[in-house]
PDB file of N, CA and C in Angstrom:
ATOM      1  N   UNK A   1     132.637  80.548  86.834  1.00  0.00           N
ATOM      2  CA  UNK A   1     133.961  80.610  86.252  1.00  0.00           C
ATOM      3  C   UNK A   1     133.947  79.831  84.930  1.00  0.00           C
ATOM      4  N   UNK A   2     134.552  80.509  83.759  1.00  0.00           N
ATOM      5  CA  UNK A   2     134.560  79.970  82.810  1.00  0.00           C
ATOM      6  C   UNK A   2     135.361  78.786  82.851  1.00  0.00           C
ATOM      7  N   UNK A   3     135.271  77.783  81.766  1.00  0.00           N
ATOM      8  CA  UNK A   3     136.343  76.411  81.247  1.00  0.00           C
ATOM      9  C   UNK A   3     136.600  76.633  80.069  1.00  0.00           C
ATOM     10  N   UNK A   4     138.334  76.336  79.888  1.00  0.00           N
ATOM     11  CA  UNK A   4     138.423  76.377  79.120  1.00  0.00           C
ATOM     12  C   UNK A   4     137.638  75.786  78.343  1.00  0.00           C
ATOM     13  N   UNK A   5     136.809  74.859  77.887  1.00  0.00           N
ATOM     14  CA  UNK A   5     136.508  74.472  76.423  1.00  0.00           C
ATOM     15  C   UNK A   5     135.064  75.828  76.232  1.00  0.00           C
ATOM     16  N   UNK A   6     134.391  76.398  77.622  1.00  0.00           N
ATOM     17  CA  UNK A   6     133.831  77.374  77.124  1.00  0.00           C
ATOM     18  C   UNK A   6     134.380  79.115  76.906  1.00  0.00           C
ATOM     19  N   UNK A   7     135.575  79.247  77.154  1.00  0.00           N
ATOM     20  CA  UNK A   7     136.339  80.179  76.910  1.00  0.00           C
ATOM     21  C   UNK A   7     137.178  79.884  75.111  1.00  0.00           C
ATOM     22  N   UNK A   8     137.286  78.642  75.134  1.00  0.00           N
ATOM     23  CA  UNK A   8     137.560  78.548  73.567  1.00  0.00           C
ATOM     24  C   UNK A   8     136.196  78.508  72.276  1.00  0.00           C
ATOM     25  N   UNK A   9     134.858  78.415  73.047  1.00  0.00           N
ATOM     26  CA  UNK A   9     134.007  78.387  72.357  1.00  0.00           C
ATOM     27  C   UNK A   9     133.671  79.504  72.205  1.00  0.00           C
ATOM     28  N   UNK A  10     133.850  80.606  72.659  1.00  0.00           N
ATOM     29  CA  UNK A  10     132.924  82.024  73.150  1.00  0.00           C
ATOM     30  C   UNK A  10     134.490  82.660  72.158  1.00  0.00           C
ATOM     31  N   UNK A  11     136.001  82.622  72.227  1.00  0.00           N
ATOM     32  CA  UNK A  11     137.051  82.936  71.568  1.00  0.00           C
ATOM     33  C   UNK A  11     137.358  82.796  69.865  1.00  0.00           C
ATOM     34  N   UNK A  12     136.924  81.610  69.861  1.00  0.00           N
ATOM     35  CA  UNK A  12     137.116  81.042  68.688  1.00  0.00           C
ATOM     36  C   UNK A  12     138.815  80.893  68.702  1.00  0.00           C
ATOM     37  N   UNK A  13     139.273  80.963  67.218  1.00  0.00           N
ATOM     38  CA  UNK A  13     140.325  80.141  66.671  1.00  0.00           C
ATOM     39  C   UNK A  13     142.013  81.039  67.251  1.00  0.00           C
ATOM     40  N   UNK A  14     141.894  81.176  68.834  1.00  0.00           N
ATOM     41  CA  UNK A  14     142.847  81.823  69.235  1.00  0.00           C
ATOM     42  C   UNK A  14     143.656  81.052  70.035  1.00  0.00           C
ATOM     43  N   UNK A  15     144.857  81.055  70.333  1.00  0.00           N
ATOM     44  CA  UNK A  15     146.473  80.282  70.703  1.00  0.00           C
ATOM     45  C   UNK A  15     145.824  79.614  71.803  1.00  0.00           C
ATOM     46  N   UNK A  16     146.240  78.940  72.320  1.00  0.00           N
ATOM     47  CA  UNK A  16     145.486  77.660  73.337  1.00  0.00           C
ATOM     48  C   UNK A  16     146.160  78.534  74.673  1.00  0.00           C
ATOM     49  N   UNK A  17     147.310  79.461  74.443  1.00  0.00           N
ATOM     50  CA  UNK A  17     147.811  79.862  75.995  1.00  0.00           C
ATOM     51  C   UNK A  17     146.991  81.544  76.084  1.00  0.00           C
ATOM     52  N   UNK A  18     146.520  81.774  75.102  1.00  0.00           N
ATOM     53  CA  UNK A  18     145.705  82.365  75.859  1.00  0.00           C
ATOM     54  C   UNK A  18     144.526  82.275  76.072  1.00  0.00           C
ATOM     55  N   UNK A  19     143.895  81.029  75.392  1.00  0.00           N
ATOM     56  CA  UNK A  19     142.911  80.713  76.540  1.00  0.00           C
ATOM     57  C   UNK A  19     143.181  80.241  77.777  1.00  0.00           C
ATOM     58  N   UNK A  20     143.988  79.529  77.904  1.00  0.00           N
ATOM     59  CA  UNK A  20     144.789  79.303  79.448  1.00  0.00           C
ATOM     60  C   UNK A  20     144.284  80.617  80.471  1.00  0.00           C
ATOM     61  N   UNK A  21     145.106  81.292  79.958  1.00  0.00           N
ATOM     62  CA  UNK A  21     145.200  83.023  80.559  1.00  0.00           C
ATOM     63  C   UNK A  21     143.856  83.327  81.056  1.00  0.00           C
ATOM     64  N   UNK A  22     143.016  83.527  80.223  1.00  0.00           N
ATOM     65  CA  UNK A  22     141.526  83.830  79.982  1.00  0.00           C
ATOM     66  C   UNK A  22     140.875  83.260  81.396  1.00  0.00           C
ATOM     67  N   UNK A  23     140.801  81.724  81.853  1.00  0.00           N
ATOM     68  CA  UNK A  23     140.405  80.720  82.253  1.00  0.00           C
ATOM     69  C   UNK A  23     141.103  80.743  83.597  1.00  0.00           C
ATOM     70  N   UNK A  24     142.412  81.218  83.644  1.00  0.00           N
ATOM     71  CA  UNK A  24     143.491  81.596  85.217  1.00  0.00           C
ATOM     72  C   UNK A  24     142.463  82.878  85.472  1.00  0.00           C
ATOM     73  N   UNK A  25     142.242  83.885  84.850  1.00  0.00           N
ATOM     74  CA  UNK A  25     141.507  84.783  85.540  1.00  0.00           C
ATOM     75  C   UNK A  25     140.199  84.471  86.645  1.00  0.00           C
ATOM     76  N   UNK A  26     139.821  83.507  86.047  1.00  0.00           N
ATOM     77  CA  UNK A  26     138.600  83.087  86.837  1.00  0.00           C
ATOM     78  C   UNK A  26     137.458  83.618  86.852  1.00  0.00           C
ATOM     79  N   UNK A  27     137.388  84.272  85.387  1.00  0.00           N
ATOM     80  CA  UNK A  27     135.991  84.999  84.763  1.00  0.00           C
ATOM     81  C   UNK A  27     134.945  84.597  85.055  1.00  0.00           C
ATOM     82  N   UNK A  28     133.446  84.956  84.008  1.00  0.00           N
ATOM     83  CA  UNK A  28     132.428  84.585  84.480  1.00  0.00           C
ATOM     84  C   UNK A  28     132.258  84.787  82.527  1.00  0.00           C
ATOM     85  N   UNK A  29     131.454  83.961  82.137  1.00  0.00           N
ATOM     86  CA  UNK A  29     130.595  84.651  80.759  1.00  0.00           C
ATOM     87  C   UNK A  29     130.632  85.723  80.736  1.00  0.00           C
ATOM     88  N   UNK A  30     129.776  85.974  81.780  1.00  0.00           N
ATOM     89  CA  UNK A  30     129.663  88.033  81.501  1.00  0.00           C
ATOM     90  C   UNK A  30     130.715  89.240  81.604  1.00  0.00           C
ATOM     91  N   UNK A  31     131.352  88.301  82.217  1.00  0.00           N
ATOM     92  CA  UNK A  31     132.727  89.610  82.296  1.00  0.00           C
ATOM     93  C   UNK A  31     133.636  89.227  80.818  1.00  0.00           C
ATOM     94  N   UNK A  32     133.570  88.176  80.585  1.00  0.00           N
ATOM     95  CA  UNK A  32     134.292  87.936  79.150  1.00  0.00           C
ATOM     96  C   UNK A  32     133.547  88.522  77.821  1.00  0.00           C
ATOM     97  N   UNK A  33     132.472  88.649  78.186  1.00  0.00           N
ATOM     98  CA  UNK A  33     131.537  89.409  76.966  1.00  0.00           C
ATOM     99  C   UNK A  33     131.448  90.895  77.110  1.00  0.00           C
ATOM    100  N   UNK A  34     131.734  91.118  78.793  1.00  0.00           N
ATOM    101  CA  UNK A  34     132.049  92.310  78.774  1.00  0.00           C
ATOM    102  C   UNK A  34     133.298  93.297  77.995  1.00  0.00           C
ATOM    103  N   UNK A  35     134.556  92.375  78.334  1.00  0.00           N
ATOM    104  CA  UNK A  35     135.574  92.409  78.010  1.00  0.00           C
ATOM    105  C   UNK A  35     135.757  92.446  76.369  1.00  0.00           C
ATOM    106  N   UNK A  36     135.130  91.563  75.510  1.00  0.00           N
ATOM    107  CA  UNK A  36     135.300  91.582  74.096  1.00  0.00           C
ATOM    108  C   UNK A  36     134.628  93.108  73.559  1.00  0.00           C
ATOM    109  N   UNK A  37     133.128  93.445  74.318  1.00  0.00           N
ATOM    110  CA  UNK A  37     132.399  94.644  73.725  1.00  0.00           C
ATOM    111  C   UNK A  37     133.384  95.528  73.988  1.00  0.00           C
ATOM    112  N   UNK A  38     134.199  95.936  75.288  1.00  0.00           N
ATOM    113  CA  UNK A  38     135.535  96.851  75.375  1.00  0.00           C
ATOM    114  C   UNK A  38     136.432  96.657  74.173  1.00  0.00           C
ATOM    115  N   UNK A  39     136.798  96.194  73.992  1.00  0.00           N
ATOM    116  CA  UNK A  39     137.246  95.618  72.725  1.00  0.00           C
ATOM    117  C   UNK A  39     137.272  95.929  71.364  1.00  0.00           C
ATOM    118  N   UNK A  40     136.014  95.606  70.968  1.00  0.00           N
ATOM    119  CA  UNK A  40     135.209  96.061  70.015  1.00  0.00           C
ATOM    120  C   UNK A  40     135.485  97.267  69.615  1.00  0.00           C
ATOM    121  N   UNK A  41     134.597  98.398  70.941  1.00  0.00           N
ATOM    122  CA  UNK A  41     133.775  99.418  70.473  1.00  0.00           C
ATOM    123  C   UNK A  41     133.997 100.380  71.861  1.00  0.00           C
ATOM    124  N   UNK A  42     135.111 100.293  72.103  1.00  0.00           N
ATOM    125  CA  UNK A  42     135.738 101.307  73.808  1.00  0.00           C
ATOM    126  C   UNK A  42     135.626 102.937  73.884  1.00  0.00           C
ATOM    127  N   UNK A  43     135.591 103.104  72.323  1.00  0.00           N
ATOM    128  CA  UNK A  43     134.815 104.433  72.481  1.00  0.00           C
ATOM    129  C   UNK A  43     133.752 105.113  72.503  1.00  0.00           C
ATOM    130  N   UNK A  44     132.778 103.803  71.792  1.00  0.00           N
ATOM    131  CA  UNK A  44     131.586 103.873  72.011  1.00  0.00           C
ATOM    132  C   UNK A  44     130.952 104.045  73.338  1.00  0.00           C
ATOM    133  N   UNK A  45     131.539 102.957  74.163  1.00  0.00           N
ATOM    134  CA  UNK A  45     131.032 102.861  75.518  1.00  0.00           C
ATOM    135  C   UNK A  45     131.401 104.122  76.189  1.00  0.00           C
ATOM    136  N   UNK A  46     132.829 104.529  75.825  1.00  0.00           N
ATOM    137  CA  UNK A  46     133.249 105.701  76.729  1.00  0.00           C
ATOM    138  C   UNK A  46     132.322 107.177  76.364  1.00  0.00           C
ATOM    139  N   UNK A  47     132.023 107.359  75.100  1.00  0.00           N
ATOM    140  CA  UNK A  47     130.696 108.315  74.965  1.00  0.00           C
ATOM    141  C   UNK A  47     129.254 107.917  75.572  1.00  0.00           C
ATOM    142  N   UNK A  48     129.068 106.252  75.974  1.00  0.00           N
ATOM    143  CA  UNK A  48     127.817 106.008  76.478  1.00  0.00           C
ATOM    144  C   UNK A  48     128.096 106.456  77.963  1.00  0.00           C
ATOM    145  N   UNK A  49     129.186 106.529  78.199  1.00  0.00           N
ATOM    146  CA  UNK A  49     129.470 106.917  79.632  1.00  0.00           C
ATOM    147  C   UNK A  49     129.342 105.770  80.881  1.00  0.00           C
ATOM    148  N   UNK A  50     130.350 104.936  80.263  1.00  0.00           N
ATOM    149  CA  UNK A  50     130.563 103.863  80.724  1.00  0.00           C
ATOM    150  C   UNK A  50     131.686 104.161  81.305  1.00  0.00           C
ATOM    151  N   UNK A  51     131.983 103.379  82.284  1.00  0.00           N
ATOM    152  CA  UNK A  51     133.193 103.946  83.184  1.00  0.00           C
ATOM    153  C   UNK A  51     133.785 102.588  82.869  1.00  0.00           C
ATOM    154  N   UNK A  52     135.207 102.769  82.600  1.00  0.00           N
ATOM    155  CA  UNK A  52     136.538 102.288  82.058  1.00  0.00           C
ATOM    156  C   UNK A  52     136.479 100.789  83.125  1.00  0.00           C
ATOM    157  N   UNK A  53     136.925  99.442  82.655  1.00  0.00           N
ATOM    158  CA  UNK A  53     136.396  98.079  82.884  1.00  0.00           C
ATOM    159  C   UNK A  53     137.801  98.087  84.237  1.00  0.00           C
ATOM    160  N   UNK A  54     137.645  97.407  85.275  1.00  0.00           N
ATOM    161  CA  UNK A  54     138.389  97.270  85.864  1.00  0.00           C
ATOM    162  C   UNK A  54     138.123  95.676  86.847  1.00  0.00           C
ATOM    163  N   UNK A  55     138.955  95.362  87.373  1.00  0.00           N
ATOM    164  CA  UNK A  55     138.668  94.077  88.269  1.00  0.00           C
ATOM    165  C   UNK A  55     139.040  93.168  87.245  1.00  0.00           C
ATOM    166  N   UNK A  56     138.360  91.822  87.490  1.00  0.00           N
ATOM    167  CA  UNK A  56     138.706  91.020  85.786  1.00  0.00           C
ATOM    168  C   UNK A  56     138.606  91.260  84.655  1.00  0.00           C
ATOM    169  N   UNK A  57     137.332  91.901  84.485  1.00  0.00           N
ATOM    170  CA  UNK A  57     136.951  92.367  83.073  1.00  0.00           C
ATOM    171  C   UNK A  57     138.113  93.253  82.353  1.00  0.00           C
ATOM    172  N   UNK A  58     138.816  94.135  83.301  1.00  0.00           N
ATOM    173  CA  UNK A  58     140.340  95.048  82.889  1.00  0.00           C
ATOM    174  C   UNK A  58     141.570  93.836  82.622  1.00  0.00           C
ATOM    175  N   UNK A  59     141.213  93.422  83.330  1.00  0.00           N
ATOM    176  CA  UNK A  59     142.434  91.891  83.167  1.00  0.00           C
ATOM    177  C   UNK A  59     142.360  91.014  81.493  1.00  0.00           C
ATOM    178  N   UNK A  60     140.781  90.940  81.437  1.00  0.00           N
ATOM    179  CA  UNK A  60     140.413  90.195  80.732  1.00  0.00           C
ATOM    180  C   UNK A  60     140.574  90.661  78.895  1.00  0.00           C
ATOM    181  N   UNK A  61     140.424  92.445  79.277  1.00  0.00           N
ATOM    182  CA  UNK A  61     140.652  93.224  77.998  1.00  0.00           C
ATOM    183  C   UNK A  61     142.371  93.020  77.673  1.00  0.00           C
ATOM    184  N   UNK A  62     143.341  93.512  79.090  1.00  0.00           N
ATOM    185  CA  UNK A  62     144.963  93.155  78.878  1.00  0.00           C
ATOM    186  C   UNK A  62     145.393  92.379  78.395  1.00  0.00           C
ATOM    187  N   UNK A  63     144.265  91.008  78.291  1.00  0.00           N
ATOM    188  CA  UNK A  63     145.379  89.935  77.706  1.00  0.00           C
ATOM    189  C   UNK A  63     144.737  89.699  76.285  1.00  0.00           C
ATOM    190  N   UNK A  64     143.537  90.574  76.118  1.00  0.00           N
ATOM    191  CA  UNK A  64     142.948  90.017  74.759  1.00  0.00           C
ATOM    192  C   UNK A  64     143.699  91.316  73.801  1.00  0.00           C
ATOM    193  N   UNK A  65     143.647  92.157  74.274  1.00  0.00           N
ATOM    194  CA  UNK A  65     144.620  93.428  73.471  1.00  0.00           C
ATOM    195  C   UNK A  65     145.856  93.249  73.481  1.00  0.00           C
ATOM    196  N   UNK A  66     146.673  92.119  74.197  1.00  0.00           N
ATOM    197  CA  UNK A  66     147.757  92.016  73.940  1.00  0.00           C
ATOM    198  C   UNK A  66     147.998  91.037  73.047  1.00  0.00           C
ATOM    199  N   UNK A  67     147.203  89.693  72.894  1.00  0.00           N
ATOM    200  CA  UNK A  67     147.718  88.612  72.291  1.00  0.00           C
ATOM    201  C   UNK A  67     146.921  89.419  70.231  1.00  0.00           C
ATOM    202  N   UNK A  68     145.595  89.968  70.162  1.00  0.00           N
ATOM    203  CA  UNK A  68     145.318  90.867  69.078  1.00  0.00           C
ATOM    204  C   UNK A  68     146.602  91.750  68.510  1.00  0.00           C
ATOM    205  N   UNK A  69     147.372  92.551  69.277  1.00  0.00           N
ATOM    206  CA  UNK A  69     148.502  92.965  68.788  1.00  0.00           C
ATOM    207  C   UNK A  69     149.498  92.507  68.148  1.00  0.00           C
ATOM    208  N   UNK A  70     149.408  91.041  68.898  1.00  0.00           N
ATOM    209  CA  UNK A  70     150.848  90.205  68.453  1.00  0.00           C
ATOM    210  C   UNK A  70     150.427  89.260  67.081  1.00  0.00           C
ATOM    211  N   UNK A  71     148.686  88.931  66.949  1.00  0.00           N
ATOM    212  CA  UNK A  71     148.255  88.667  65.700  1.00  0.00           C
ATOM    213  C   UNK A  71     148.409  89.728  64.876  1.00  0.00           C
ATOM    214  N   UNK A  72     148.198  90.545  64.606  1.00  0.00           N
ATOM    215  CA  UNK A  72     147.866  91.615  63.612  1.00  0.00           C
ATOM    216  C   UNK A  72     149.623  92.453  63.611  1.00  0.00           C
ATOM    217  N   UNK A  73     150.139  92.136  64.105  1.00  0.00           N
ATOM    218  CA  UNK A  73     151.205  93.169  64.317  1.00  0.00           C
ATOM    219  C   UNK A  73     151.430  94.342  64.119  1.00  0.00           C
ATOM    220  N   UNK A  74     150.104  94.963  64.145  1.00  0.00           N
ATOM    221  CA  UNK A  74     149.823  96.401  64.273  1.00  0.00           C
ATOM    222  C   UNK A  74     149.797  96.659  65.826  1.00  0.00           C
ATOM    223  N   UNK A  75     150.021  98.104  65.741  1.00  0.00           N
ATOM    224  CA  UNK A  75     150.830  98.573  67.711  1.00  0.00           C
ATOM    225  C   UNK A  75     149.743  99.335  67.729  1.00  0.00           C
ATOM    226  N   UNK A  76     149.940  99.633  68.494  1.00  0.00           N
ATOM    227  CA  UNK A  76     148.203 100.563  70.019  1.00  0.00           C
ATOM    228  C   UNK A  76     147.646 101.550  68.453  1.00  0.00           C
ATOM    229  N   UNK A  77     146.095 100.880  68.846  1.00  0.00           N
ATOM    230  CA  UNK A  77     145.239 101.787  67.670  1.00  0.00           C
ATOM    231  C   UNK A  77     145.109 101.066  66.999  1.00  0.00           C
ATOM    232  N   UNK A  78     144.941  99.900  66.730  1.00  0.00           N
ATOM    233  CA  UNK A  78     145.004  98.987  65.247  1.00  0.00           C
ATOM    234  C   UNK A  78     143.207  98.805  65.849  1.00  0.00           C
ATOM    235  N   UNK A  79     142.866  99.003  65.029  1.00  0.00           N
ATOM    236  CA  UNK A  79     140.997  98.394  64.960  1.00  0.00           C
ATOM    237  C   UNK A  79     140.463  97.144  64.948  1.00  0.00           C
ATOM    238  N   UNK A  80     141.028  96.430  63.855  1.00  0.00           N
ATOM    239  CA  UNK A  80     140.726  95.102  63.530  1.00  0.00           C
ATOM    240  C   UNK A  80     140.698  94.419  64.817  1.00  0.00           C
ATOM    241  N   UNK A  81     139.641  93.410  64.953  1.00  0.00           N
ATOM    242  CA  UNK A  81     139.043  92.422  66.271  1.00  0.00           C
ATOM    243  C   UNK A  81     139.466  91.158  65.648  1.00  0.00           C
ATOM    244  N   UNK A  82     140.181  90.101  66.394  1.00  0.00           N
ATOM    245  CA  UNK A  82     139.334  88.964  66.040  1.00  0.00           C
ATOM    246  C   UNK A  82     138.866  88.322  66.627  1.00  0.00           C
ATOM    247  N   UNK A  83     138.548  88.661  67.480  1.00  0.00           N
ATOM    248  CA  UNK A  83     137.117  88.196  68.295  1.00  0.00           C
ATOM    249  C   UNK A  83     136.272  88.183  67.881  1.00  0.00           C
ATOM    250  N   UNK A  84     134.855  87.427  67.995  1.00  0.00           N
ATOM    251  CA  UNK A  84     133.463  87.660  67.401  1.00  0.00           C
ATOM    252  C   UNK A  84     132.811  89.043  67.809  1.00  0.00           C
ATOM    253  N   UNK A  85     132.615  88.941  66.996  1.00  0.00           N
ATOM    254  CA  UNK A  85     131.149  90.229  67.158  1.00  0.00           C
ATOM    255  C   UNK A  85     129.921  89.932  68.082  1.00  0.00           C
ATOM    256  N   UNK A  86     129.591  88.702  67.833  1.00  0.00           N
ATOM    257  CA  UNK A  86     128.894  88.465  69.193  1.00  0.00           C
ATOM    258  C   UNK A  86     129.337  87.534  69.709  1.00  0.00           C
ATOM    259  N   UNK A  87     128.580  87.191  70.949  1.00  0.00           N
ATOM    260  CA  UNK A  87     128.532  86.347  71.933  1.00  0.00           C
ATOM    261  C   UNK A  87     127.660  85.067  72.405  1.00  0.00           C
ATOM    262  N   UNK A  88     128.449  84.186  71.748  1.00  0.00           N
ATOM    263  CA  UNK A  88     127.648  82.758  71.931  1.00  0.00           C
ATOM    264  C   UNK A  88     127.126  82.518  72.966  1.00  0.00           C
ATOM    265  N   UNK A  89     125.318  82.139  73.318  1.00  0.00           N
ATOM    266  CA  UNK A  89     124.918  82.212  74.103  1.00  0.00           C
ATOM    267  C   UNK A  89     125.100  80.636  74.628  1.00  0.00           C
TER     268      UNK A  89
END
């Protein structure tokens, strides 16, 4: 299960309640890295034929696509991430 101070390290410079959020899920690294590549690049995966994230990792995309929306204030479809591109090992 992630901590917060490694859910804010792997996040970077995002609102402290949703790392909260992030950290209530009771993730793992890998499902949070899972969750950002959804993120990213969801159509990519969905042509790799990846089947659609569910369990935490679906949890984990809901709250990162929601609090991204409310930065950017662009509505469903906006591209821009600010999440990293990768994933601090």
């Amino acid at each position: 299960m992630l901590s917060y101070d490694e859910a804010k390290e792997v996040l970077g410079p995002v609102d402290d309640t949703v790392i909260a959020d992030v950290v209530r899920v009771g993730a793992t690294r890998e499902e949070l890295a899972e969750a950002l590549a959804w993120i990213g690049s969801d159509d990519m995966l969905m042509r790799e034929g990846k089947p659609p994230p569910s369990g935490r990792v679906a949890t984990l995309v809901e709250i990162l696509e929601a609090d991204q929306l409310e930065d950017d204030g662009a509505g469903p479809g906006a591209d821009a991430s600010p999440y990293p591109a990768s994933f601090p090992e």
